[in-house]
Protein backbone atom coordinates (compact mmCIF):
# COMPACT_ATOMS: atom_id res chain seq x y z
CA UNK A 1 0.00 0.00 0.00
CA UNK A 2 2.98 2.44 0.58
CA UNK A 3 4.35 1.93 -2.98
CA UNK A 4 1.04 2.71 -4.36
CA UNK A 5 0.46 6.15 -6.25
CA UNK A 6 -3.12 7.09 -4.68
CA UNK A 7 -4.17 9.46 -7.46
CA UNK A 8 -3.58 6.77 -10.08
CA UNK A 9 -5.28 4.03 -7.43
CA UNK A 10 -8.32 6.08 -7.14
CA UNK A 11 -8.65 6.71 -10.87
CA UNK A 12 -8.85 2.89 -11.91
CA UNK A 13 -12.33 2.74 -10.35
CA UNK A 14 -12.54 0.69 -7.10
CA UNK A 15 -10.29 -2.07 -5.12
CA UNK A 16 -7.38 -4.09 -6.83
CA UNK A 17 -7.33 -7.93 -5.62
CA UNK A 18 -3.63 -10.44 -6.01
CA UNK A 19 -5.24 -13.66 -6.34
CA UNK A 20 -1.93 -15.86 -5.16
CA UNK A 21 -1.79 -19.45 -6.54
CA UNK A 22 0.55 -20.28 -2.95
CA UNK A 23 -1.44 -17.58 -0.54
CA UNK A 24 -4.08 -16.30 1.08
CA UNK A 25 -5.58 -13.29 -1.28
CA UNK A 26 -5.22 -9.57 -1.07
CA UNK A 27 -6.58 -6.09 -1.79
CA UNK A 28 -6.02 -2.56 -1.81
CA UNK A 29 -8.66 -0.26 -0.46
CA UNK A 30 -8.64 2.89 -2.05
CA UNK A 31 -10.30 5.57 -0.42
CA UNK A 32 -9.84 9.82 -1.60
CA UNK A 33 -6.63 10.01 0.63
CA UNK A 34 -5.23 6.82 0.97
CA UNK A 35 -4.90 3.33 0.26
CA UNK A 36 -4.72 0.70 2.60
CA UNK A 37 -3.46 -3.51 1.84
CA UNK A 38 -6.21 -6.24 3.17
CA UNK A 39 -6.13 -9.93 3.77
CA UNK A 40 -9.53 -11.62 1.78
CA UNK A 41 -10.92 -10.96 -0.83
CA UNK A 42 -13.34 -7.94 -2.05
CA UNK A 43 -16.31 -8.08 -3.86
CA UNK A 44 -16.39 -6.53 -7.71
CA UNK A 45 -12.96 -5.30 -7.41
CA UNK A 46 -11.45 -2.64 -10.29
CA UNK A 47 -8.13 -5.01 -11.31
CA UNK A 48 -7.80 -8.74 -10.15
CA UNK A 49 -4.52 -9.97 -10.23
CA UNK A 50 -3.78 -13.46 -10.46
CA UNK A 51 0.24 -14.45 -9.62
CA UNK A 52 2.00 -16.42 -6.87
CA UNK A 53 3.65 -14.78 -3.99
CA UNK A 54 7.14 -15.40 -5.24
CA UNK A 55 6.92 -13.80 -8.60
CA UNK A 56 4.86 -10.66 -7.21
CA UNK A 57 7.81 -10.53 -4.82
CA UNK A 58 10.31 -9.88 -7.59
CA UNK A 59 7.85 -7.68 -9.63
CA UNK A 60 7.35 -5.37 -6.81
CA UNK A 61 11.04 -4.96 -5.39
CA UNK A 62 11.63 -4.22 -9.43
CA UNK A 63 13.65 -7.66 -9.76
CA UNK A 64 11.43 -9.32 -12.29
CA UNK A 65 9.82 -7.81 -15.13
CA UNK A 66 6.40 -7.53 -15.06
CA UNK A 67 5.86 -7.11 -19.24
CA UNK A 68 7.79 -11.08 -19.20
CA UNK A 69 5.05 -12.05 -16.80
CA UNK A 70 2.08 -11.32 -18.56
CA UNK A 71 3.85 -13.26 -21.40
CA UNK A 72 4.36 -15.81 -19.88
CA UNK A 73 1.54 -16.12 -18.32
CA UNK A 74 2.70 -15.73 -15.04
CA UNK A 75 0.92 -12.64 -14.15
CA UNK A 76 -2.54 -12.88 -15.31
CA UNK A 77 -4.71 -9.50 -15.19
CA UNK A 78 -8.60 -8.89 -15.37
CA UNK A 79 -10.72 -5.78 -15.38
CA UNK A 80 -11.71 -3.34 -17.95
CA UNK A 81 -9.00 -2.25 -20.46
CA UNK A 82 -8.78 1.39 -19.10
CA UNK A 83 -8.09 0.06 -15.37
CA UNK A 84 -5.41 -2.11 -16.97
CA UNK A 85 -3.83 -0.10 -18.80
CA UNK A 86 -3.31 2.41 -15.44
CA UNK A 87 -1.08 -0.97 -13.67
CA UNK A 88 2.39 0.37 -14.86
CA UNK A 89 2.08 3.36 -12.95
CA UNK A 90 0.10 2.36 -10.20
CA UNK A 91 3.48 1.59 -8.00
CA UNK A 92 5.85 4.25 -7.90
């Protein structure tokens, strides 16, 4: 939730979910000042995310790259195509 640019969280329309293959799921909570990271998972949300744990771990600490994931099918990503195409700059 830190990483997360709140102007470009709030535009994509509502709550982004990580659906991990190895975990327990997550969401952001994006409210007009702030967004905040959950355990469970949200009804409707904006951007689902579906990835394990390890490869989100190197995607967010910039050690994988997120473009080869969604080739290979490693990160899958569902929602309308104007909430996905926000994702690159939604972590700063």
């Amino acid at each position: 939730a830190r990483a997360t640019d709140v102007d470009v969280a709030r535009s994509v329309g509502g709550s982004i979910q990580w659906e991990f293959t190895d975990a327990e799921p997550w969401h952001l909570v994006v409210t007009d000042s702030e967004v905040e990271a959950k355990m469970g998972r949200v009804e409707n949300p904006a951007l689902r995310l579906e990835v394990s744990s390890p490869e989100w771990a190197k995607i967010a600490v910039g050690r994988g790259d997120p473009r080869w994931a969604l080739l290979t099918r490693k990160l899958r990503v569902h929602g309308p195509l104007a909430a996905k195409r926000k994702l690159p700059n939604l972590f700063g």
